[in-house]
N, C-alpha and C. Protein backbone atom coordinates (compact mmCIF):
# COMPACT_ATOMS: atom_id res chain seq x y z
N UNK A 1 10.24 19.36 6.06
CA UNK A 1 9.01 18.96 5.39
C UNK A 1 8.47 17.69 6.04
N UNK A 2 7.17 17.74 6.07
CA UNK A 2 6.44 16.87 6.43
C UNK A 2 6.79 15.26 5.68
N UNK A 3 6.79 14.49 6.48
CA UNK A 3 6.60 13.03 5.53
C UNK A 3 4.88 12.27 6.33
N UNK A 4 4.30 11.21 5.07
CA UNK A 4 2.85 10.76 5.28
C UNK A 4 3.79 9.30 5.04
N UNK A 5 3.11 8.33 6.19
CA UNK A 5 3.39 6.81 6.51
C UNK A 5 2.24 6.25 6.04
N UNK A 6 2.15 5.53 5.06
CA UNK A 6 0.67 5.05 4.78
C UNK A 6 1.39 3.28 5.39
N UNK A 7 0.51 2.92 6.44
CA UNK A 7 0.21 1.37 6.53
C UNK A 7 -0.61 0.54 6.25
N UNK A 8 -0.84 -0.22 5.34
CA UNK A 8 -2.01 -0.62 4.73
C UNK A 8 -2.05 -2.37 4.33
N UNK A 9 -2.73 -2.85 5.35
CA UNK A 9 -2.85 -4.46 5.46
C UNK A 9 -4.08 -5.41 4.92
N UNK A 10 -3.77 -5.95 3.63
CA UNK A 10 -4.69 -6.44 3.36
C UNK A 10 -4.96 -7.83 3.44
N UNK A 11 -6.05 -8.41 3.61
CA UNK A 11 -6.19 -10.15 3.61
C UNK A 11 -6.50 -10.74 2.80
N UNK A 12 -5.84 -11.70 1.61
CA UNK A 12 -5.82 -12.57 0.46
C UNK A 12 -6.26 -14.28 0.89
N UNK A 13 -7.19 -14.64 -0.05
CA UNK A 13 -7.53 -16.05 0.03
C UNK A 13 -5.83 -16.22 -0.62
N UNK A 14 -5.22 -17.52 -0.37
CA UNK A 14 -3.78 -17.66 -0.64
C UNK A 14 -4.34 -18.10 -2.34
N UNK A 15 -5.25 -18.74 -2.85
CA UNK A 15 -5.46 -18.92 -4.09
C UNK A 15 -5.96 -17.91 -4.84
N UNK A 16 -6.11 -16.74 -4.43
CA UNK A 16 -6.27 -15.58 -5.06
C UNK A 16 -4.52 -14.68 -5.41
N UNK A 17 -4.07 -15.32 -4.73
CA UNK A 17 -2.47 -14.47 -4.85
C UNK A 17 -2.09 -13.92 -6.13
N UNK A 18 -1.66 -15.21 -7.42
CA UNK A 18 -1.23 -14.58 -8.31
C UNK A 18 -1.88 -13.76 -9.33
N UNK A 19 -3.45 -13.28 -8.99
CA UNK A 19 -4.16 -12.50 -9.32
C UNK A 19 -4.40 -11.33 -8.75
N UNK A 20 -4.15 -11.15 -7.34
CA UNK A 20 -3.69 -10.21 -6.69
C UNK A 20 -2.42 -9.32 -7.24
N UNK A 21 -1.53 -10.50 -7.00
CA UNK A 21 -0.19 -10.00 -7.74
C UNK A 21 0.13 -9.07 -9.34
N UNK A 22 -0.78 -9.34 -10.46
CA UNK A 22 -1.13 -9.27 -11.45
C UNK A 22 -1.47 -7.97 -11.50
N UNK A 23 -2.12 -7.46 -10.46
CA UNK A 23 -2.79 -6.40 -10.28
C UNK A 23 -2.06 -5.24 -9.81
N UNK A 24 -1.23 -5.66 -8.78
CA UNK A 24 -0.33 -4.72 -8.30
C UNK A 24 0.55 -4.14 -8.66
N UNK A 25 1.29 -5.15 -9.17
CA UNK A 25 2.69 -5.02 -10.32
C UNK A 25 2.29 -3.58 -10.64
N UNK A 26 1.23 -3.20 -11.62
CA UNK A 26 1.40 -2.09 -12.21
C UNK A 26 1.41 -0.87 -11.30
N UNK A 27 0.78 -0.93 -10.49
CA UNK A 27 0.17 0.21 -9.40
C UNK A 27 1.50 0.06 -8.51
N UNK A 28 2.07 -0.46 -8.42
CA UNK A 28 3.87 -0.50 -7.24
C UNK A 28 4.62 0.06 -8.40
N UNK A 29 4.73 -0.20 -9.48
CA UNK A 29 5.81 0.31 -10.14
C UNK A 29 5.53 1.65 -10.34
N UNK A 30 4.22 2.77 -10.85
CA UNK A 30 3.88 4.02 -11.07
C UNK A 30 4.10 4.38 -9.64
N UNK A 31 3.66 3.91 -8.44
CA UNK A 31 4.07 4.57 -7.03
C UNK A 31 5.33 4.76 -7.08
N UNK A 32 6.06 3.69 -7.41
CA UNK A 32 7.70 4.10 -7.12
C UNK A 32 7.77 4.67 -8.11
N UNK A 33 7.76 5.17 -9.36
CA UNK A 33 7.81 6.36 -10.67
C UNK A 33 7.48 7.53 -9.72
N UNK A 34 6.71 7.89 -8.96
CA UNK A 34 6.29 9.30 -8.24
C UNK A 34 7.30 9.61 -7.30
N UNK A 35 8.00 11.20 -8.14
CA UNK A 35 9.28 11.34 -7.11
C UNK A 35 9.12 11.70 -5.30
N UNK A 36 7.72 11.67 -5.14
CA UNK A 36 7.40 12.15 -3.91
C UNK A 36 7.26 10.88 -2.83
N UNK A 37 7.48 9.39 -3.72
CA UNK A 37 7.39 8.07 -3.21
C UNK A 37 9.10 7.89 -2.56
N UNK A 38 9.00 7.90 -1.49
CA UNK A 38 10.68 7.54 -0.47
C UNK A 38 10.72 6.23 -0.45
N UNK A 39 9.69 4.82 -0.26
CA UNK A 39 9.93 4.06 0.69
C UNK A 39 8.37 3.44 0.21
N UNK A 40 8.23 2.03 -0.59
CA UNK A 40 7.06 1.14 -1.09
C UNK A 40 7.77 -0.20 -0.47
N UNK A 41 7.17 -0.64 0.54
CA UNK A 41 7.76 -1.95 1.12
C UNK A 41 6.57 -3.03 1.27
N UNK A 42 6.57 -4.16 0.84
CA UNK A 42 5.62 -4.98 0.59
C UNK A 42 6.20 -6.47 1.44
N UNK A 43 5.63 -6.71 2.75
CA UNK A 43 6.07 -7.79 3.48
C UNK A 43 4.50 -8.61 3.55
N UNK A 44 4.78 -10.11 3.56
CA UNK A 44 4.15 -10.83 3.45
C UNK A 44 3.87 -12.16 4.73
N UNK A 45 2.71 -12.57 5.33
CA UNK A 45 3.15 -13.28 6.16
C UNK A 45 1.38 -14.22 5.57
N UNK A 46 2.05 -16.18 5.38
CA UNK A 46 0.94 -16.76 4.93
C UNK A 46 0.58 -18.02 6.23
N UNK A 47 -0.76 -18.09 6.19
CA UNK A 47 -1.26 -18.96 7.54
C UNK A 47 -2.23 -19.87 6.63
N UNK A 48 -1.15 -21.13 6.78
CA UNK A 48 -1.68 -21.96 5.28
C UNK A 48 -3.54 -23.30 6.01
N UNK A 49 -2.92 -22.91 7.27
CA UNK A 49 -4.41 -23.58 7.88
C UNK A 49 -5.67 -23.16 7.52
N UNK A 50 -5.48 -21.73 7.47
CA UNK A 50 -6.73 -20.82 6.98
C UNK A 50 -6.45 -20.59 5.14
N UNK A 51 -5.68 -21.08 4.99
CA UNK A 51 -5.34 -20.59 3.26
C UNK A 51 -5.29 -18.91 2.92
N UNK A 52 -4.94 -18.26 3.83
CA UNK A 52 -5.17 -16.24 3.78
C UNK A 52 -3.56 -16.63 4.08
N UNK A 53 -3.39 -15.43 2.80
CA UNK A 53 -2.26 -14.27 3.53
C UNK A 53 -2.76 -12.89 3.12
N UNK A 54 -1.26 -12.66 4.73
CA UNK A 54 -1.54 -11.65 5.16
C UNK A 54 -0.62 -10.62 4.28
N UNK A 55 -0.98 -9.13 3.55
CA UNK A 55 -0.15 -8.58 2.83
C UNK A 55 -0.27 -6.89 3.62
N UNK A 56 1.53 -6.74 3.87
CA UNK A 56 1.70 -5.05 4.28
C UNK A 56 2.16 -4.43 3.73
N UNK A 57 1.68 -3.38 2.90
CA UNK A 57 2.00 -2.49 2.61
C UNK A 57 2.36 -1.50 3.24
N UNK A 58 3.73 -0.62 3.14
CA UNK A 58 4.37 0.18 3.97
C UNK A 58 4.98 1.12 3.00
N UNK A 59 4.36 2.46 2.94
CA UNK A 59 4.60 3.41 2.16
C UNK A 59 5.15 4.87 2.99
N UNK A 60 6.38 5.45 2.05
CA UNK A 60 7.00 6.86 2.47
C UNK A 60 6.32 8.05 1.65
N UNK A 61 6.32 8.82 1.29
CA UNK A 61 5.61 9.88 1.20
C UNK A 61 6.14 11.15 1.17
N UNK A 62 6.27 12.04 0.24
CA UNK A 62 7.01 13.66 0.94
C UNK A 62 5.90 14.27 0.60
N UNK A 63 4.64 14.29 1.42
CA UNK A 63 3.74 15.01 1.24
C UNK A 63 3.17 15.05 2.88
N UNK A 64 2.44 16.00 3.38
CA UNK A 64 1.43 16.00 4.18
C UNK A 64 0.77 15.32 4.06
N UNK A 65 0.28 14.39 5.16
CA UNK A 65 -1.16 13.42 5.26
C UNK A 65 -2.50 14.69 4.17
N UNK A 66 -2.56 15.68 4.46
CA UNK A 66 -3.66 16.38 3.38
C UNK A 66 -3.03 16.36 2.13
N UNK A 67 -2.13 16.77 1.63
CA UNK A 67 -1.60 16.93 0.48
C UNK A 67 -1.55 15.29 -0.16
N UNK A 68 -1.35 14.38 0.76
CA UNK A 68 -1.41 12.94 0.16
C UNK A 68 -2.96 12.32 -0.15
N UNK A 69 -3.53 13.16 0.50
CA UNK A 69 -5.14 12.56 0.50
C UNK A 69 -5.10 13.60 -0.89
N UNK A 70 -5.18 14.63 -0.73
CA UNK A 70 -5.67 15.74 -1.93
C UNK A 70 -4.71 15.33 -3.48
N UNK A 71 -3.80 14.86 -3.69
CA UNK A 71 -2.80 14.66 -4.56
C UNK A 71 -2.48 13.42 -4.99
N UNK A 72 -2.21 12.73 -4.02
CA UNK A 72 -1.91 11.18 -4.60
C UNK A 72 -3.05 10.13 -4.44
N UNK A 73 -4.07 9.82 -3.28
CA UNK A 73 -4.60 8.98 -3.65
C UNK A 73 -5.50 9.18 -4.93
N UNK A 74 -5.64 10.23 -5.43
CA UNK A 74 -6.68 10.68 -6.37
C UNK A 74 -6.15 10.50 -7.70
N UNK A 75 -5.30 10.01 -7.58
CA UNK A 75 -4.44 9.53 -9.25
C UNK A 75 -5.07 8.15 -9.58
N UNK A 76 -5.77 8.84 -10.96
CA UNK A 76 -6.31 7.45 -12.04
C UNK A 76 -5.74 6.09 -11.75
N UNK A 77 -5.01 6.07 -11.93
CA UNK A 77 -4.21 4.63 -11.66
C UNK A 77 -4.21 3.79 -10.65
N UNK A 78 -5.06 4.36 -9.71
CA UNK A 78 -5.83 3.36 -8.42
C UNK A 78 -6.99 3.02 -8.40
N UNK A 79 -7.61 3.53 -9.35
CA UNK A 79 -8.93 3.13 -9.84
C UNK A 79 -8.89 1.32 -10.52
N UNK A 80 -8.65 1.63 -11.48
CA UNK A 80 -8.46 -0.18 -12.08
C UNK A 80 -8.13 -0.91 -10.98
N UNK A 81 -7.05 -0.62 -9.87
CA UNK A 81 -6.63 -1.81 -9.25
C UNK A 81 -7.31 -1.75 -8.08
N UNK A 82 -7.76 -0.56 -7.22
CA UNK A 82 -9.15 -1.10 -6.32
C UNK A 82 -10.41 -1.98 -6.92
N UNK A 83 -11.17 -1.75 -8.15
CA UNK A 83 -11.69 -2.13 -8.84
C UNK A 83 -11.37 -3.51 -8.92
N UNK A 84 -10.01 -4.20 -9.31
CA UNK A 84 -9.50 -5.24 -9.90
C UNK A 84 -9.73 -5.96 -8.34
N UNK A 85 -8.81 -5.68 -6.96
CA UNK A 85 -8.59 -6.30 -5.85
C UNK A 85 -9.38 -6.52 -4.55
N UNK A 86 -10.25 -5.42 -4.77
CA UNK A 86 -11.45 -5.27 -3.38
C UNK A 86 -12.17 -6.13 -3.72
N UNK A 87 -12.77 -7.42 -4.75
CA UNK A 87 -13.45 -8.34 -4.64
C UNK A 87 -12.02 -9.41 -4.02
N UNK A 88 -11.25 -9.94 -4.51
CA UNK A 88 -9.96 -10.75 -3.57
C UNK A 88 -9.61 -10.49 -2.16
N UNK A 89 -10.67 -9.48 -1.30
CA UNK A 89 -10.32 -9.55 0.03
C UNK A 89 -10.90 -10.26 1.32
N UNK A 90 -10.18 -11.37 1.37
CA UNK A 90 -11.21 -12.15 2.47
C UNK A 90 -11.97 -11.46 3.99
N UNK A 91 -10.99 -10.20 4.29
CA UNK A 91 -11.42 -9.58 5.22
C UNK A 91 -11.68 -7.99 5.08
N UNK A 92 -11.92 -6.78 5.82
CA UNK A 92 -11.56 -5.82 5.39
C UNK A 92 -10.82 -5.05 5.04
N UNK A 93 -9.97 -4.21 4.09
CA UNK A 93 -8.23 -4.11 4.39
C UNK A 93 -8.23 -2.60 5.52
N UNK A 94 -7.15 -2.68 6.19
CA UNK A 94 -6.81 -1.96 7.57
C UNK A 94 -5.81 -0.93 6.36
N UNK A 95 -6.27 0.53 6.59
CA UNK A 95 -5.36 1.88 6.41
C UNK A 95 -5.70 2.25 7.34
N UNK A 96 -3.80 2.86 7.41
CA UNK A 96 -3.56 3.60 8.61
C UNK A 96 -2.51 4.41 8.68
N UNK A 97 -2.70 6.41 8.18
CA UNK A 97 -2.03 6.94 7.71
C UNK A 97 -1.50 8.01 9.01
N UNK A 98 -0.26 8.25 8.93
CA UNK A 98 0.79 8.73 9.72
C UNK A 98 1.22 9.98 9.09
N UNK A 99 1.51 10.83 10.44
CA UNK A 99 2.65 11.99 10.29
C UNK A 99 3.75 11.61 10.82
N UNK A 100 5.43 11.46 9.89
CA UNK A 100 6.22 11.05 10.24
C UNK A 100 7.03 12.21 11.43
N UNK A 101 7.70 12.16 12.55
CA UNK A 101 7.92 12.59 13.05
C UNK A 101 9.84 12.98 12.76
N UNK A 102 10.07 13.98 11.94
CA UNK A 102 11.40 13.76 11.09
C UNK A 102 12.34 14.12 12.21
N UNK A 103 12.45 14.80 13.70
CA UNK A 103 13.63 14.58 14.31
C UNK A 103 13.90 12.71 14.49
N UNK A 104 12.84 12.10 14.73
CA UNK A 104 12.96 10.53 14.76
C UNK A 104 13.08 10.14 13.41
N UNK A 105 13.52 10.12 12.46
CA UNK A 105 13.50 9.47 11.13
C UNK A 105 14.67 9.15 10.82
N UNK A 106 15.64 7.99 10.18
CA UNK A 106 16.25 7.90 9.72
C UNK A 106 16.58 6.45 8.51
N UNK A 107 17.30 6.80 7.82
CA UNK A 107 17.31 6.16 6.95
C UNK A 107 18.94 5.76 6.45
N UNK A 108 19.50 4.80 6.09
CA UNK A 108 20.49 4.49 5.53
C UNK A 108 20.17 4.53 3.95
């Protein structure tokens, strides 16, 4: 079976964070509730000269890139928090969705 890599980088004023944060909480925890979610990794890197951080989202998937467009992004529950976070983005956010290549895949 197919796996979908969603990479998805967004840019935060650093004083927007714990309102960012606020927001997510709920929408990371229902992703990881979805048994078709492998792998929600959230790395952070802050550049305090400019006051932005930088936030990556790194998502697993047991769906087809179509079946993930047709099935999961379309769940209610991303509504409120695009709504809530696309004004907190100092830049544009970067998606960038993948077909995992499963002879290369592994996982501990």
């Amino acid at each position: 079976m197919s796996s979908t890599v969603l990479d998805l980088t967004l840019f935060i004023k650093s004083s927007d964070l714990d309102v960012f944060w606020s927001h997510l909480e709920p929408l990371y925890k229902k992703c990881c509730d979805e048994p078709e979610c492998k792998l929600f990794e959230i790395a952070v890197s802050h550049d305090k000269s400019a006051g932005e951080t930088t936030i990556k989202i790194f998502e697993i998937w047991a769906y087809s890139v179509e079946q993930f467009l047709q099935t999961q992004v379309t769940k209610a529950y991303y509504e409120p928090y695009n709504k809530a976070t696309m004004p907190l983005f100092s830049k544009p956010r970067v998606l960038e969705l993948y077909e995992s290549v499963a002879k290369y895949s592994y996982k501990k």
